[in-house]
Protein backbone atom coordinates (compact mmCIF):
# COMPACT_ATOMS: atom_id res chain seq x y z
CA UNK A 1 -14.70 16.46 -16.33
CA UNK A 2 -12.53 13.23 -16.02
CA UNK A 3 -11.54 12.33 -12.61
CA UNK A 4 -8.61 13.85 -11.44
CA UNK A 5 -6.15 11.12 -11.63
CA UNK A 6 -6.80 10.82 -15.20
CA UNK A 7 -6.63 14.84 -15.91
CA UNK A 8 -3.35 14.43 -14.23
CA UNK A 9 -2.35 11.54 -16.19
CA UNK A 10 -3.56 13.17 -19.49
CA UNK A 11 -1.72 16.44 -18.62
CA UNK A 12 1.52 13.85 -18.32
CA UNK A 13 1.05 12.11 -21.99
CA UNK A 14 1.01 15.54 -23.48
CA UNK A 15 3.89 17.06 -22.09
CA UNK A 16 5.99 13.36 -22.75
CA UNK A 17 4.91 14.18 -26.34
CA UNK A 18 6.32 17.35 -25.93
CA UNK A 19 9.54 17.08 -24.85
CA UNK A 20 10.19 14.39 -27.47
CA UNK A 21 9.52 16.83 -29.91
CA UNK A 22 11.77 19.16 -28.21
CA UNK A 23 14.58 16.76 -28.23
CA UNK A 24 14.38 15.39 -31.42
CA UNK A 25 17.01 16.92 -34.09
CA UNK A 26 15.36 20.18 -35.59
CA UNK A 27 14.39 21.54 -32.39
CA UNK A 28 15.35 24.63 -31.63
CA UNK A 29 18.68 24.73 -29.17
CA UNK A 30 17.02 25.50 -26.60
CA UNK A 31 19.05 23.43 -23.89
CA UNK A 32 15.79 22.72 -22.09
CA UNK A 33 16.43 19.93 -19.24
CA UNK A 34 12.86 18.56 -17.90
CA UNK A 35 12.21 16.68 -15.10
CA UNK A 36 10.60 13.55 -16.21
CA UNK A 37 6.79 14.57 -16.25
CA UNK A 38 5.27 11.34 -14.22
CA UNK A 39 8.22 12.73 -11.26
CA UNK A 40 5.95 16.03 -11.25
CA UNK A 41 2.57 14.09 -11.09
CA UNK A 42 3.89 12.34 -8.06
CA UNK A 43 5.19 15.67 -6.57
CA UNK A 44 1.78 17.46 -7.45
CA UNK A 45 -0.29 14.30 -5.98
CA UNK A 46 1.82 14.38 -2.65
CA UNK A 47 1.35 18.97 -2.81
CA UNK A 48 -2.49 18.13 -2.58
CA UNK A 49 -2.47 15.95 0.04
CA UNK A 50 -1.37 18.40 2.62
CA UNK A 51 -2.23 22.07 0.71
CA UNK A 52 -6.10 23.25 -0.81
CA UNK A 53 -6.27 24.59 -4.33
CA UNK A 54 -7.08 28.11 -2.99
CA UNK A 55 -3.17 28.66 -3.38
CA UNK A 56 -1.09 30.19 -6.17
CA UNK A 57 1.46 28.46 -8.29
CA UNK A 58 4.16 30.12 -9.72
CA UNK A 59 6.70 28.36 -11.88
CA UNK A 60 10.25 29.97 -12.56
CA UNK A 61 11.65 29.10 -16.03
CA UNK A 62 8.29 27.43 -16.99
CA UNK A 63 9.45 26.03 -20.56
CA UNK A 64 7.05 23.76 -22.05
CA UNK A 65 4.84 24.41 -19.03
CA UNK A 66 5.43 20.84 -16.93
CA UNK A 67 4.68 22.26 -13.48
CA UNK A 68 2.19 25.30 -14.61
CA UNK A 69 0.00 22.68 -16.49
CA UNK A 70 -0.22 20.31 -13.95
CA UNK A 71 -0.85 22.64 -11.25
CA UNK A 72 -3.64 24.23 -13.43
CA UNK A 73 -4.99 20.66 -13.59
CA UNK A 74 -5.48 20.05 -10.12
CA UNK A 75 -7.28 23.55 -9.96
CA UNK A 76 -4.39 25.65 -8.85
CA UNK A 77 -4.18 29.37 -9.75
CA UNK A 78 -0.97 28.50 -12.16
CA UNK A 79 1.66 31.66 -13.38
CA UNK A 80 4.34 30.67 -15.20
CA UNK A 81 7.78 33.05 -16.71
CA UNK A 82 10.25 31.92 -19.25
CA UNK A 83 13.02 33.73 -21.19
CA UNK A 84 12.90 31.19 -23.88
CA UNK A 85 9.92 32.14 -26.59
CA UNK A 86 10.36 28.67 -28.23
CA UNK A 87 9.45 27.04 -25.07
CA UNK A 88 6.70 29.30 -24.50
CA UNK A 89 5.20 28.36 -28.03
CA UNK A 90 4.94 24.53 -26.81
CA UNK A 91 3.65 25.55 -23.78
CA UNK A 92 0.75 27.40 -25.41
CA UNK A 93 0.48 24.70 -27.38
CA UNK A 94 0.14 22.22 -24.58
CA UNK A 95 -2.19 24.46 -22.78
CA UNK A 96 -4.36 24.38 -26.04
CA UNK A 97 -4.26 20.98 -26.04
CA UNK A 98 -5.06 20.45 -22.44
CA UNK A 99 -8.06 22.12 -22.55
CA UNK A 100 -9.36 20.74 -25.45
CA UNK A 101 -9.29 17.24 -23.80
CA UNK A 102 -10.82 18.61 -20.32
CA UNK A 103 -7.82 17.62 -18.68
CA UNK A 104 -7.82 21.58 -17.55
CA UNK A 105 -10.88 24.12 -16.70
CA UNK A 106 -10.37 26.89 -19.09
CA UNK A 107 -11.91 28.66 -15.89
CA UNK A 108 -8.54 27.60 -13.58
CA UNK A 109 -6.49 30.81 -13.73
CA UNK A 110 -3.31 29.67 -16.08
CA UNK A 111 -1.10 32.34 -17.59
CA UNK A 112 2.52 32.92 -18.57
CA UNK A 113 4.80 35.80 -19.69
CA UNK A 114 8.10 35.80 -21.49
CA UNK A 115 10.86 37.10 -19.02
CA UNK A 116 13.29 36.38 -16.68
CA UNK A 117 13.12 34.72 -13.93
CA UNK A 118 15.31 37.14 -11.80
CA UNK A 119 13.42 39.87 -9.91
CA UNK A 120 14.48 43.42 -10.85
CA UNK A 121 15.70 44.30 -7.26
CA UNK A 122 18.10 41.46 -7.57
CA UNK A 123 19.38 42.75 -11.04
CA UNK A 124 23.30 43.72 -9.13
CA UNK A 125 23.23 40.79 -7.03
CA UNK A 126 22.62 38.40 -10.14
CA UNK A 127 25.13 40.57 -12.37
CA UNK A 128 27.72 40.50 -9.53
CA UNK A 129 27.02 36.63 -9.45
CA UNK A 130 27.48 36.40 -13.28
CA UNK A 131 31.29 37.49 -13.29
CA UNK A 132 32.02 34.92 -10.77
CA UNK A 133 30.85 32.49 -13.46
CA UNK A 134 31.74 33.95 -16.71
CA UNK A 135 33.04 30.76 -18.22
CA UNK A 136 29.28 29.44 -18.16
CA UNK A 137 27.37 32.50 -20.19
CA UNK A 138 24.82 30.12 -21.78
CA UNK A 139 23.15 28.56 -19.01
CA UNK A 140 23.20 32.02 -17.10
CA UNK A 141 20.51 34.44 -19.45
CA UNK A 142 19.73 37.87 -18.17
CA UNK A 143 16.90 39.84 -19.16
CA UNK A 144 15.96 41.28 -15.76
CA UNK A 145 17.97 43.94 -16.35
CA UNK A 146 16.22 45.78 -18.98
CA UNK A 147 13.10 44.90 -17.39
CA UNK A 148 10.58 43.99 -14.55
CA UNK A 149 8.74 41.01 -16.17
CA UNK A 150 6.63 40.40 -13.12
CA UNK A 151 5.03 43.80 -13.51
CA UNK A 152 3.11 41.27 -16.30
CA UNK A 153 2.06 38.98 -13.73
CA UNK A 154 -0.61 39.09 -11.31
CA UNK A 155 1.73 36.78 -8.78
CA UNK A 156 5.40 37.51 -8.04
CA UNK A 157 7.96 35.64 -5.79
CA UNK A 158 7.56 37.41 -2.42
CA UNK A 159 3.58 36.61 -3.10
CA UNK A 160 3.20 33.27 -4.74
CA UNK A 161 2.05 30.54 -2.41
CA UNK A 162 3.70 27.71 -3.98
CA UNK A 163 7.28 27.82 -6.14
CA UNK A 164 8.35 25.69 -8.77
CA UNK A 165 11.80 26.32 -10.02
CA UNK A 166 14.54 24.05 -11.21
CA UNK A 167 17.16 26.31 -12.67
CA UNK A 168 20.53 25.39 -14.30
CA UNK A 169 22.66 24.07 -12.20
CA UNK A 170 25.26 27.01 -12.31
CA UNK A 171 22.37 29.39 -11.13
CA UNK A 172 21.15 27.09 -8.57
CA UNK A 173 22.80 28.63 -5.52
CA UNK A 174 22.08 32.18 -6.42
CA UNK A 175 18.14 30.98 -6.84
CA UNK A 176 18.18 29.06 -3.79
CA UNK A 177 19.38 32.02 -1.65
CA UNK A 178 16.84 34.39 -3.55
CA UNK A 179 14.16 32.68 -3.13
CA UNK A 180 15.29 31.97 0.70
CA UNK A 181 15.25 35.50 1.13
CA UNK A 182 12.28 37.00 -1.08
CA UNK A 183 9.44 34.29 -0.82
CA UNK A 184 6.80 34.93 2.35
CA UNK A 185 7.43 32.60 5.41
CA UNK A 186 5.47 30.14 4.65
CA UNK A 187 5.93 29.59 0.69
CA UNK A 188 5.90 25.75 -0.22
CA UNK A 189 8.65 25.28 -2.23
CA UNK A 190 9.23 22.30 -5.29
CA UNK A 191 12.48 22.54 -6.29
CA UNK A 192 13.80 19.50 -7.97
CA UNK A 193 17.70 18.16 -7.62
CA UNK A 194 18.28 20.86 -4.90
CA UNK A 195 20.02 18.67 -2.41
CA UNK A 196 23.42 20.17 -2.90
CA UNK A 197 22.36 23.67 -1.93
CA UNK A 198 19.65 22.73 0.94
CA UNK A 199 20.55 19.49 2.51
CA UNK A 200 22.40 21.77 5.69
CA UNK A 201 19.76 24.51 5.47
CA UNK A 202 17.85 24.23 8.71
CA UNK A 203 14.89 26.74 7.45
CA UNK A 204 13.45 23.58 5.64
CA UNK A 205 12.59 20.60 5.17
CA UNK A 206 12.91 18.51 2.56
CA UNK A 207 11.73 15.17 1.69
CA UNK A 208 12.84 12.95 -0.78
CA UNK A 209 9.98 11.87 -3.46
CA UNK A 210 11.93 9.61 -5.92
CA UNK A 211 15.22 7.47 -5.72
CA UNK A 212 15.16 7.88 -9.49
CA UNK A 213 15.33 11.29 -10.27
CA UNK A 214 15.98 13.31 -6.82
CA UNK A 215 13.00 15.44 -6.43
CA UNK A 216 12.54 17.53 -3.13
CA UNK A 217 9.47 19.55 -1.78
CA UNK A 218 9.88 21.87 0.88
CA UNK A 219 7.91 24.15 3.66
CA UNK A 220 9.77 26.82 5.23
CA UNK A 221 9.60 27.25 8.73
């Protein structure tokens, strides 16, 4: 296979493809915000300098599949869960494509279910949350509720190794605290544009990536 950098690289110039396909006029409204895919290489790049490949990703709202790819690139166990089925089409599609130019080892563990992002046991927590924000139904989808998605999964929250979520911004908070709460002690966490939430949370810390687009990774204690 190519060297690594290159995968990487490759793995970038697909998914730029793909989200200018998914902002261009007949795509689906999806609302799908990405974080600029050469942000993530940077992120994943600085993740392998300090943290072996043994570990599992697991990326929350995975939509095209920006983190899941590129952490199945560097040879990362990679899960990924997304309401949105449109999204998940590209993101098949972008696997497909990845592995047909050996950017990823069809061998690397890489699989994603549709779903919601919300674990079950948080289902009254999350609905409770919901009313407080009524005004913003659209950027607040609930599936959770009729059912456990991660029973799909081989990797949930309070197991993964590594998280990857950046969530709309009126579900941030609620995320942030879940994940606070439900991930194992010592859960490396990339969550871009989290400053707001995290910047006076003593159980990590943070450090800033990019002055461009404010992208944070973060070890518990």
């Amino acid at each position: 296979m190519l060297p690594l950098l290159e995968r990487l690289q490759g793995v970038v110039d697909i998914l730029i493809a793909s989200n200018s396909e998914l902002q261009s006029p007949k795509a689906d409204e999806t609302g799908y915000v990405f974080v600029p895919p050469q942000l993530l290489m940077q992120t994943m790049l600085k993740l392998l300098d300090t943290t072996d490949t043994s570990k599992v990703s697991l990326d929350l709202g995975c939509g095209n599949g920006g983190w899941m790819l590129l952490a199945a690139c560097a040879g990362f166990s990679s899960y990924g869960i997304e309401l949105n089925t449109f999204l998940l089409d590209h993101a098949q599609q972008n696997y497909e494509r990845c592995v047909a130019a050996e950017f990823i080892d069809p061998l690397t563990p890489c699989a994603w279910i549709i779903g919601d992002m919300i674990p079950e046991r948080y289902n009254n927590e999350y609905m409770a949350f919901r009313k407080l924000h009524h005004d913003q139904e659209r950027s607040m989808p609930v599936a959770a509720v009729v059912e456990n998605a991660y029973s799909r999964l081989p990797v949930r929250v309070a197991t993964a190794d590594i998280i990857y979520c950046w969530s709309w911004p009126t579900q941030s908070q609620f995320i942030f605290s879940m994940l606070n709460s439900e991930a194992k002690q010592d859960t490396i966490f990339i969550l871009p544009s989290y400053e707001r939430y995290t910047k006076n949370n003593n159980s990590l810390l943070l450090t800033p990536i990019s002055i461009i687009q404010r992208v944070f990774m973060g070890r518990r204690k």
